[in-house]
Protein backbone atom coordinates (compact mmCIF):
# COMPACT_ATOMS: atom_id res chain seq x y z
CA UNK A 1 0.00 0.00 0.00
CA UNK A 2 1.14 3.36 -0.75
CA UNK A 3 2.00 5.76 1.99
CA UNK A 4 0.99 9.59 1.73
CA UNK A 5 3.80 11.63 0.72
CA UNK A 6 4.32 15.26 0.81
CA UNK A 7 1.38 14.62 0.64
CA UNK A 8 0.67 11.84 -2.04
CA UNK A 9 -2.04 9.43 -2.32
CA UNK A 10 -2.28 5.70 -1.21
CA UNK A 11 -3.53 2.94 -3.95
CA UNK A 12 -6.52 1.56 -1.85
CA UNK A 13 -8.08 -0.91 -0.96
CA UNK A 14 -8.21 -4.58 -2.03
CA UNK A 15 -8.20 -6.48 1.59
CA UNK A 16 -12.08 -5.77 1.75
CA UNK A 17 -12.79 -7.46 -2.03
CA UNK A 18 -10.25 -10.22 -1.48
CA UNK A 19 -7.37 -9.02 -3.34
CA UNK A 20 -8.73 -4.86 -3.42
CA UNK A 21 -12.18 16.19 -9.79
CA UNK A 22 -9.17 18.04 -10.79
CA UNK A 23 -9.40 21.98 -9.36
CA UNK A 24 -10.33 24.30 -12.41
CA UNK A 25 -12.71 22.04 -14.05
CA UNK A 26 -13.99 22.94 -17.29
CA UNK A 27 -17.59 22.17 -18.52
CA UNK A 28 -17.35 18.51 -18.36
CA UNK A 29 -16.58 17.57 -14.69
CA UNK A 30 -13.19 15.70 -15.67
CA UNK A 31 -9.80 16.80 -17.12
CA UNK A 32 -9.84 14.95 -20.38
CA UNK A 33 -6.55 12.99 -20.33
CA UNK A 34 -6.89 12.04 -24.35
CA UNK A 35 -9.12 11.59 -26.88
CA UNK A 36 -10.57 8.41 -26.12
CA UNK A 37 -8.92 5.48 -27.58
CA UNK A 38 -10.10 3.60 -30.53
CA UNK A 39 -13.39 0.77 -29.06
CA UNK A 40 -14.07 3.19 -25.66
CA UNK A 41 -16.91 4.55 -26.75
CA UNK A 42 -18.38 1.72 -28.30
CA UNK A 43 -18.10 -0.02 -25.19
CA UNK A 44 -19.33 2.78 -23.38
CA UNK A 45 -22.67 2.65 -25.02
CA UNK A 46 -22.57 -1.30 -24.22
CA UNK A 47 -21.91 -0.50 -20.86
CA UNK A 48 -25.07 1.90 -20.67
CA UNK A 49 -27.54 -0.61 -21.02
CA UNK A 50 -26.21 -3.10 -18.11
CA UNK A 51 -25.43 0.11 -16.09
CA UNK A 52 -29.56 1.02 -16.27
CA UNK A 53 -30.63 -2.83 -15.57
CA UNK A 54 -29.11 -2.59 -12.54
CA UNK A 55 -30.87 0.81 -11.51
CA UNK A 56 -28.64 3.51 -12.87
CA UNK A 57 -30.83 6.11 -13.86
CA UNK A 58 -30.48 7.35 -16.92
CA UNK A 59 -29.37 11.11 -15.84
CA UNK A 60 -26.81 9.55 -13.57
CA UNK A 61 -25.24 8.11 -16.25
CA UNK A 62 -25.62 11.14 -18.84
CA UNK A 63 -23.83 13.64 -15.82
CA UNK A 64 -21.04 11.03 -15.51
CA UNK A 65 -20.68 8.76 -18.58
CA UNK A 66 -21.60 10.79 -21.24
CA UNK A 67 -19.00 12.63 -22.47
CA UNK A 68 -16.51 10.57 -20.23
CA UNK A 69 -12.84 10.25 -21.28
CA UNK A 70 -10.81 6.65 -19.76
CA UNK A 71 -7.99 8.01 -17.52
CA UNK A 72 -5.48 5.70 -19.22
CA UNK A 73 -2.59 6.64 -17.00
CA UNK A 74 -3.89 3.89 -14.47
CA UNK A 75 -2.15 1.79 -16.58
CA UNK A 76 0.99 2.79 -15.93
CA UNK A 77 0.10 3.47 -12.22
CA UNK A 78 -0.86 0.01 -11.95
CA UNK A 79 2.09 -1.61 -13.86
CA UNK A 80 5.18 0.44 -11.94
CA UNK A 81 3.74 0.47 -8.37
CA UNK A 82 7.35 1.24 -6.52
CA UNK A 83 8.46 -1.02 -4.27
CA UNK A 84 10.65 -0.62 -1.02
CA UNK A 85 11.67 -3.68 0.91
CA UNK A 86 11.85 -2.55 4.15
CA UNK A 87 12.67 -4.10 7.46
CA UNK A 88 10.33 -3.96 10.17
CA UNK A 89 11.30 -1.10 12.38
CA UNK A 90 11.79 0.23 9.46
CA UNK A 91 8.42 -0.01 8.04
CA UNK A 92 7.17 1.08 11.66
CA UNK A 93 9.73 4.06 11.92
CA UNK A 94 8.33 5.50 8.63
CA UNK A 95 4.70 5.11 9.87
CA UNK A 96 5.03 5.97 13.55
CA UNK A 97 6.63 9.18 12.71
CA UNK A 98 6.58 12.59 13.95
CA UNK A 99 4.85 14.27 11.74
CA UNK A 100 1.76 11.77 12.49
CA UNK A 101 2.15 11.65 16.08
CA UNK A 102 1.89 15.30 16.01
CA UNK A 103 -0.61 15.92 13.92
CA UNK A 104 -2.64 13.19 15.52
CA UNK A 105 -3.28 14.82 18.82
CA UNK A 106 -4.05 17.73 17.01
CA UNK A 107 -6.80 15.60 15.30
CA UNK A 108 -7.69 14.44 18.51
CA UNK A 109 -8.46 17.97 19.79
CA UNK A 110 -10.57 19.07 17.03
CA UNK A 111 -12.98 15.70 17.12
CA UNK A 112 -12.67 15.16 20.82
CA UNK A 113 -16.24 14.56 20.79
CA UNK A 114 -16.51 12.51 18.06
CA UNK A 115 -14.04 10.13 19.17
CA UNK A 116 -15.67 9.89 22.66
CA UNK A 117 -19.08 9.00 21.13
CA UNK A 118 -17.44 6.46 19.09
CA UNK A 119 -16.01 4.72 21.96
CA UNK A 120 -19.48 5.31 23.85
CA UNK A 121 -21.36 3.32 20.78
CA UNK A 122 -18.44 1.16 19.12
CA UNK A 123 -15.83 0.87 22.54
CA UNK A 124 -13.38 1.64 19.41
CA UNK A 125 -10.07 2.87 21.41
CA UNK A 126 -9.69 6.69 19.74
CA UNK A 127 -6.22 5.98 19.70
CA UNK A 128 -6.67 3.14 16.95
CA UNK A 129 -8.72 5.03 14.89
CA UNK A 130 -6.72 7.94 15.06
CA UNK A 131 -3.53 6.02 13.50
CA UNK A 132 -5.91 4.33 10.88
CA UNK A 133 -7.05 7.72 10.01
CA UNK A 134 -3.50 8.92 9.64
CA UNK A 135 -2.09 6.26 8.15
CA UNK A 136 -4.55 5.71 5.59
CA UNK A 137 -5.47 9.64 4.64
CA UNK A 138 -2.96 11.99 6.78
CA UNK A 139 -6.39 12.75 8.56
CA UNK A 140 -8.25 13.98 6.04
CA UNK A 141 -5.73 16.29 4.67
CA UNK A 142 -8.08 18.82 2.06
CA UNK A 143 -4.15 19.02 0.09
CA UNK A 144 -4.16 15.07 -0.66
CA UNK A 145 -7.67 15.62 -2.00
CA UNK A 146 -6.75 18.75 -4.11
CA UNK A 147 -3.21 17.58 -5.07
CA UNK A 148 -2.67 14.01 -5.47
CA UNK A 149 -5.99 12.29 -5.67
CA UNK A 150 -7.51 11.38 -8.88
CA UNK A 151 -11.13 12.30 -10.49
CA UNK A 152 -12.26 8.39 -9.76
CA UNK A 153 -14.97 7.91 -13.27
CA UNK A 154 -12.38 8.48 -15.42
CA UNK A 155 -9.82 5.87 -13.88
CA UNK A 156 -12.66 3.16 -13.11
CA UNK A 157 -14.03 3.76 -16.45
CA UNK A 158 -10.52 2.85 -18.24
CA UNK A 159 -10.22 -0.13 -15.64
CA UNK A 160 -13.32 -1.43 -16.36
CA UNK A 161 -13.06 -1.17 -20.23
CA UNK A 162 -9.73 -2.85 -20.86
CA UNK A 163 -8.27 -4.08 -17.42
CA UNK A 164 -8.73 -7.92 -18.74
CA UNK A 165 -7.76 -9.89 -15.33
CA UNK A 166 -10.10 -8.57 -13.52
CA UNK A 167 -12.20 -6.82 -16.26
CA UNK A 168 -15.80 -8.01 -14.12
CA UNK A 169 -14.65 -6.46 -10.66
CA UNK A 170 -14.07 -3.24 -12.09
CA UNK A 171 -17.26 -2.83 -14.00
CA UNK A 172 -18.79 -3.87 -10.68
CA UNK A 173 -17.25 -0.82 -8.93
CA UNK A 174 -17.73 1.22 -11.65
CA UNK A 175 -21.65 0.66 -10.91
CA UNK A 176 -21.19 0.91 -7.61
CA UNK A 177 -19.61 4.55 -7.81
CA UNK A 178 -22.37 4.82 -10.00
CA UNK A 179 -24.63 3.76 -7.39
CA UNK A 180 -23.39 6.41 -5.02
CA UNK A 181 -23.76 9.56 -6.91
CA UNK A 182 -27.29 8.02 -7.85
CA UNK A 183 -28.22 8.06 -3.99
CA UNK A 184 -26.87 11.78 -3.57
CA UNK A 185 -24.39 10.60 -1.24
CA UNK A 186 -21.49 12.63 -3.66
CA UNK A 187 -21.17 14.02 -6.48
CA UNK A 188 -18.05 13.24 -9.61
CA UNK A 189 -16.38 16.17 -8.76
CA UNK A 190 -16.25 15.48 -5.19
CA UNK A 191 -15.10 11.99 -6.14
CA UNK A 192 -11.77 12.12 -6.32
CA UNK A 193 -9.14 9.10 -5.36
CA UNK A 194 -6.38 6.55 -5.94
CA UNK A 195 -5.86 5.20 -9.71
CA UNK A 196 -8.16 2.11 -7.89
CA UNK A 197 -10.73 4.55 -6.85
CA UNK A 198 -10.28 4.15 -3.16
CA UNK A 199 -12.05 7.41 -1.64
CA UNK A 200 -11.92 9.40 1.33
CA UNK A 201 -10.62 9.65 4.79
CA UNK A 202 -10.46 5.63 5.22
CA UNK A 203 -9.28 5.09 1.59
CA UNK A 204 -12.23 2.75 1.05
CA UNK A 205 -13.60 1.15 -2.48
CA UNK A 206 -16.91 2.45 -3.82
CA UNK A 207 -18.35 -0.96 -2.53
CA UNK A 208 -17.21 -0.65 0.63
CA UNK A 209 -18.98 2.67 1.14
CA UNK A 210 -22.53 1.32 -0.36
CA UNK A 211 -22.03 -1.83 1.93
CA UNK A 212 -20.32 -0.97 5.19
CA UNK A 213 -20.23 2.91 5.38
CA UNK A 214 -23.17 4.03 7.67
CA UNK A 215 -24.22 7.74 8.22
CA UNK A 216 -22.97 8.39 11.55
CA UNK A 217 -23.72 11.92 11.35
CA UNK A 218 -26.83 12.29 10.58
CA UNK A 219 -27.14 14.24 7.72
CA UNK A 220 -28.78 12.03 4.89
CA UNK A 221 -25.60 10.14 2.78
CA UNK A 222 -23.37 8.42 3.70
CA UNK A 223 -19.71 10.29 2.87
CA UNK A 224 -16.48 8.89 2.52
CA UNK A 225 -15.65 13.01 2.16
CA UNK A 226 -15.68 16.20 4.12
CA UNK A 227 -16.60 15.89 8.02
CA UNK A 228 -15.31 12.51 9.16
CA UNK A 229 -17.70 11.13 11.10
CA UNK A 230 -19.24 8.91 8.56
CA UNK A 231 -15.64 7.56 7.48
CA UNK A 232 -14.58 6.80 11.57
CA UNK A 233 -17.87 5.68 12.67
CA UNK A 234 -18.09 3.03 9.23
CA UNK A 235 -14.44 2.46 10.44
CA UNK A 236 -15.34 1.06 14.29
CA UNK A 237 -18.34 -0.78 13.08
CA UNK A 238 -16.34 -2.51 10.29
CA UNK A 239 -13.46 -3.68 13.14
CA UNK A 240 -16.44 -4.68 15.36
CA UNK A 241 -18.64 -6.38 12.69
CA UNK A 242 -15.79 -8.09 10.41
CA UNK A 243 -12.69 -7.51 13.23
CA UNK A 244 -14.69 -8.80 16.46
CA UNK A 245 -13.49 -6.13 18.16
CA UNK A 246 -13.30 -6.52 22.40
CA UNK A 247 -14.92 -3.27 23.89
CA UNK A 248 -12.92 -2.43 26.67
CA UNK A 249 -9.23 -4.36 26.17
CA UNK A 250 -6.04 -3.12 24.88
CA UNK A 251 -4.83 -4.35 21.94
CA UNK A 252 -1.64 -5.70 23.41
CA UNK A 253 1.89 -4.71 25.27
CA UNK A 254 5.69 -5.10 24.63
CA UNK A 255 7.02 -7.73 27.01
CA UNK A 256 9.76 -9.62 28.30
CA UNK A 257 9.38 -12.84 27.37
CA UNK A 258 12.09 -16.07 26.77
CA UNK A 259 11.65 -17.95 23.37
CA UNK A 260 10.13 -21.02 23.19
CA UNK A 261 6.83 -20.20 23.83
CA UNK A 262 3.85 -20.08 21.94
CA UNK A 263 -0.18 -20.09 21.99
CA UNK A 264 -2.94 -18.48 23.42
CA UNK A 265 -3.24 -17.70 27.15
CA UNK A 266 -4.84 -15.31 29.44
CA UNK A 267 -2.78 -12.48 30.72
CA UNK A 268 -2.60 -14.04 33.95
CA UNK A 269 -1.19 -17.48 32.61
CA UNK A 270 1.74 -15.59 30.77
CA UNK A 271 2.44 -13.67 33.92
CA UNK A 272 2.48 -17.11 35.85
CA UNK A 273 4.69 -18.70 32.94
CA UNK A 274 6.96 -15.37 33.53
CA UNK A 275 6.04 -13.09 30.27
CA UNK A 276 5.78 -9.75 32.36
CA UNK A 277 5.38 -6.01 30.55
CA UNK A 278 8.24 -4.68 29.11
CA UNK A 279 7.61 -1.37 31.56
CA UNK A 280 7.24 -3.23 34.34
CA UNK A 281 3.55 -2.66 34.84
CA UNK A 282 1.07 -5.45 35.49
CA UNK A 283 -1.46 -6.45 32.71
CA UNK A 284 -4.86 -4.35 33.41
CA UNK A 285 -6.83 -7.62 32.54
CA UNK A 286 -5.52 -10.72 33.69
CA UNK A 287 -8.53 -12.69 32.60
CA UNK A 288 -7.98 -11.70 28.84
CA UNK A 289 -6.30 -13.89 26.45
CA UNK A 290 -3.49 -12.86 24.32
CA UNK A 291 -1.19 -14.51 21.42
CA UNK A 292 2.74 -14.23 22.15
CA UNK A 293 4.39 -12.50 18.80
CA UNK A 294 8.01 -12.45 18.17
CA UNK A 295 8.88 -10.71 15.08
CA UNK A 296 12.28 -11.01 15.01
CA UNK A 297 14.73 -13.29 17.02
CA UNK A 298 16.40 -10.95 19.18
CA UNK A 299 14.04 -7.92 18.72
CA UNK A 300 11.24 -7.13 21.05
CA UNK A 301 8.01 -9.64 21.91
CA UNK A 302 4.38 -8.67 21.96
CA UNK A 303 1.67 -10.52 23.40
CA UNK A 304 -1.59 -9.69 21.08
CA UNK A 305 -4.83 -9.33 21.77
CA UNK A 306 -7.98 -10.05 20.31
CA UNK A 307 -8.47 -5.92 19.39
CA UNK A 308 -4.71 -6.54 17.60
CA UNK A 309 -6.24 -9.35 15.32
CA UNK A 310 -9.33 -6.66 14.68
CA UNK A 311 -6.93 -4.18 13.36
CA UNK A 312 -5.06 -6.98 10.77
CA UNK A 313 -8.61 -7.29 9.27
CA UNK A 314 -8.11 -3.78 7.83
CA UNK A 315 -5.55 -5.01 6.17
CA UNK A 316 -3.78 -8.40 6.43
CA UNK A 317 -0.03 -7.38 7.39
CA UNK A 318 0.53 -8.16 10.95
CA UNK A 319 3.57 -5.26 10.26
CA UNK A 320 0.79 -2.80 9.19
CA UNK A 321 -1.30 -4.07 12.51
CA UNK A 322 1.44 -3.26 14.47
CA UNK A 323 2.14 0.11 13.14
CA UNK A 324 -0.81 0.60 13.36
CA UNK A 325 -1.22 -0.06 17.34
CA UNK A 326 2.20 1.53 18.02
CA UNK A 327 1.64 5.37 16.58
CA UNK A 328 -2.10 4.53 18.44
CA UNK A 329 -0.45 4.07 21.36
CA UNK A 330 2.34 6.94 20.60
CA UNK A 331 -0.58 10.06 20.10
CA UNK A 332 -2.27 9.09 23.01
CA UNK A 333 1.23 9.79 24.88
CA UNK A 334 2.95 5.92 25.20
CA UNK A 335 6.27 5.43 24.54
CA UNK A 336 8.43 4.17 21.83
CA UNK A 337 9.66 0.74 21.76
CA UNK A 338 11.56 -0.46 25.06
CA UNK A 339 13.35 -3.25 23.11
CA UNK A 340 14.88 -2.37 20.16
CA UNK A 341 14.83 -3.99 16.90
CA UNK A 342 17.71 -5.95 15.56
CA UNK A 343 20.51 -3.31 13.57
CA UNK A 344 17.89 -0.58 14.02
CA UNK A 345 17.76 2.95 14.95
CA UNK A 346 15.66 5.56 16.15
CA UNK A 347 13.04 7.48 13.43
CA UNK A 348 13.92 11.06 12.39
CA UNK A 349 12.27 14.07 14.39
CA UNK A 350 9.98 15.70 12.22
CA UNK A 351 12.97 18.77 11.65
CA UNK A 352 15.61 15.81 10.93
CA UNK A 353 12.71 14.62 7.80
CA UNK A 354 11.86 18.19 6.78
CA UNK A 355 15.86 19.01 6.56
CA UNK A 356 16.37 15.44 4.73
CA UNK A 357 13.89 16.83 1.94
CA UNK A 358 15.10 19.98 1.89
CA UNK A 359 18.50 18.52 1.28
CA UNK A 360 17.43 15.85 -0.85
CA UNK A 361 15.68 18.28 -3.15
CA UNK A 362 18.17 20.61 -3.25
CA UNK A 363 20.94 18.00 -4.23
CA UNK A 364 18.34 17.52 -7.34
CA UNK A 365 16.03 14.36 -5.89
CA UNK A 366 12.50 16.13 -5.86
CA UNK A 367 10.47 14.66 -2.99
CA UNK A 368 7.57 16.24 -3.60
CA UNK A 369 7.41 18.53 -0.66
CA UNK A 370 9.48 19.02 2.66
CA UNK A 371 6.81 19.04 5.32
CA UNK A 372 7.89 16.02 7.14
CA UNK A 373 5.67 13.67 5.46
CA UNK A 374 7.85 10.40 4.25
CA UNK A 375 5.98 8.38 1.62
CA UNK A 376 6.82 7.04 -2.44
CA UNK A 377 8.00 10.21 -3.59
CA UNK A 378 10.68 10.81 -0.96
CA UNK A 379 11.56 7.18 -0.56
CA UNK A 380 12.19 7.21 -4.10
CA UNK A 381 14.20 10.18 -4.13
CA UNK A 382 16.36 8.70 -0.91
CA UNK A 383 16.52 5.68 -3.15
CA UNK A 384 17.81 7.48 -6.68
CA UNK A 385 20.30 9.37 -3.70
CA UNK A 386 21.73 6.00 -2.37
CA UNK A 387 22.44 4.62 -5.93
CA UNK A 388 24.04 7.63 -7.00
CA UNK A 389 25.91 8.31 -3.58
CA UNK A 390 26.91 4.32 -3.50
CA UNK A 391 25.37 4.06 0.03
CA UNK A 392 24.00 1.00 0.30
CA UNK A 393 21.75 -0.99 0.75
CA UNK A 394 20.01 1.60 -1.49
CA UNK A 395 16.67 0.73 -0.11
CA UNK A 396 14.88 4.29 0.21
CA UNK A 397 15.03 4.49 3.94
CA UNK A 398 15.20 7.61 4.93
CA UNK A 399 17.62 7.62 8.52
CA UNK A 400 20.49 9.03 10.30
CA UNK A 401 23.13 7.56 7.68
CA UNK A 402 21.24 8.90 4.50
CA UNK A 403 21.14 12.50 6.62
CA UNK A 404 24.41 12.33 8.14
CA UNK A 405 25.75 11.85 4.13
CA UNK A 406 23.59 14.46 3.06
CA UNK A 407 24.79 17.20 5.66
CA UNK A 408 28.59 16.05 3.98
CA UNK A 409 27.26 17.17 0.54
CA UNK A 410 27.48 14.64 -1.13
């Protein structure tokens, strides 16, 4: 999954189907990209009829569809995703950083009540969905939107024409966008997202939103846009519906644990079998059961709860679950990792990232902004900077070593 960056937009969201309008618009609500390619239109007026037997009306598909041109730069989106390995502290430095722990209590204060009335009806920790939310949209950031999401028709439409692997799954999202400006919920200018058409402050798929979104707030549609109510309430009832979420436990702690050891246990067991909290504090719920997790021989151990296993449903990477917990954890004020990872080191302040870019973009690697935001763009910059510089492993980690060789100038 792509990470926002400076700030650019995640491709979104195949873990819920089993695998998964640009400013200064002119008459027709989307930027024509090119004249539509030879057999596009014919299947476009194909397309029509099935579109209507399944309850399109006809003026919904004249306002989106009829002068529509395929986005076919989803293509090439789709064929040269980047790709990073990355260890797992550092996949969890990038994420847990700064810049989101920061701006996550500042999220906090604005939707204090919001979060507290989730908890009250969903016994979602805010903490959780605060990280998702960051994570997944840099909390609703109106510049992702503006900047570096795409008008959704045009990119679904091209899919869904001539993507031939899964030619049937597109055309059914392509309805089911359909579907939503048909119900008023948005409108195609508003609906604006990855090349996959994930939308909104939870990066969801237009099925997603017809089938799990909810309107939380009361005001008639259900938005993946705007206020983000709708997006974090649909959020906590997915992890309790789909992620079994426990009202009322912690997803997990660090702990101290010797290797061997495996299963699931209650709190109390592990204590008795002498798996104690990394900080030294005793486990809040002895009675709950929790999974022990090693990630890495000689790094630090985890035992998981059930509220852990809710969060992997979001998306099936126990790293992502992790990261996920952690910067949770982190914006509500908890600490960083006691126990470090193997060959690690500590994530950049937010100033060490924003002079990185700054650097890095001066030295000719454009990261596409220096706000402290680390996602494809600057990772790929770090990683054109590493092959040039000969630092290796030119991996597009962004730490002390690629910073400490930048501030030598070379």
């Amino acid at each position: 999954m792509k990470q926002l960056d400076s700030p650019k937009s995640p491709a979104r969201r195949a873990f819920l189907q089993g695998s998964i309008a640009a400013g200064g618009l002119l008459a027709c609500p989307f930027t024509v990209v090119a004249a539509a390619p030879p057999g596009f239109d014919q299947w476009r007026d194909n397309f029509r009829a099935r579109a209507l037997a399944k309850g399109i009306s006809a003026a919904t598909w004249t306002r989106v569809m009829g002068s529509i041109e395929p986005d076919m730069s989803v293509f090439r989106q789709m064929q040269k995703q980047p790709e990073f390995n990355e260890q797992i502290w550092q996949y969890i430095n990038r994420r847990v950083s700064d810049w989101r722990i920061i701006n996550g209590r500042e999220a906090l204060k604005k939707n204090e009540a919001l979060f507290a009335r989730i908890e009250k009806d969903f016994g979602v920790e805010r903490g959780t969905l605060l990280a998702l939310w960051g994570v997944e949209s840099a909390y609703g950031d109106p510049l992702v939107q503006q900047n570096h999401m795409k008008p959704v028709f045009p990119a679904l439409a091209a899919l869904a024409w001539n993507e031939p692997r899964r030619k049937a799954y597109w055309e059914t999202e392509l309805i089911n966008a359909l579907r939503i400006v048909d119900r008023g919920w948005s409108t195609p200018e508003e609906m604006r997202g990855s090349w996959a058409g994930a939308m909104g402050h939870s990066q969801w798929m237009p099925e997603v939103w017809l089938n799990v979104g909810f309107d939380y707030d009361g005001d008639g549609k259900v938005s993946p846009f705007g206020r983000p109510d709708d997006a974090l309430g649909s959020t906590a009832k997915y992890l309790v519906k789909r992620g079994k979420y426990h009202r009322g436990e912690h997803w997990g702690y660090e702990v101290r644990a010797n290797g061997g050891m495996s299963g699931s246990r209650t709190y109390a067991a592990w204590a008795s079998a002498g798996v104690t909290r990394a900080d030294g504090q005793p486990f809040p719920q002895p009675n709950a059961s929790a999974q022990l997790w090693i990630p890495v021989a000689g790094g630090p151990a985890f035992l998981l709860g059930p509220n852990f296993y809710a969060v992997r449903s979001y998306n099936p990477s126990m790293n992502y679950a992790l990261a996920i917990c952690h910067l949770g954890d982190r914006i509500l004020g908890g600490p960083p990792f006691i126990h470090p990872f193997p060959g690690s080191e500590r994530a950049l302040t937010l100033a060490e990232v924003q002079e990185m870019q700054t650097r890095l973009t001066k030295a000719g690697f454009d990261t596409g902004g220096t706000d402290g935001r680390v996602g494809n763009d600057t990772m790929k910059a770090i990683r054109d900077y590493q092959t040039k510089t000969g630092l290796l492993p030119a991996d597009g980690y962004g730490g002390l070593k690629v910073l400490a060789r930048l501030r030598q100038g070379s």
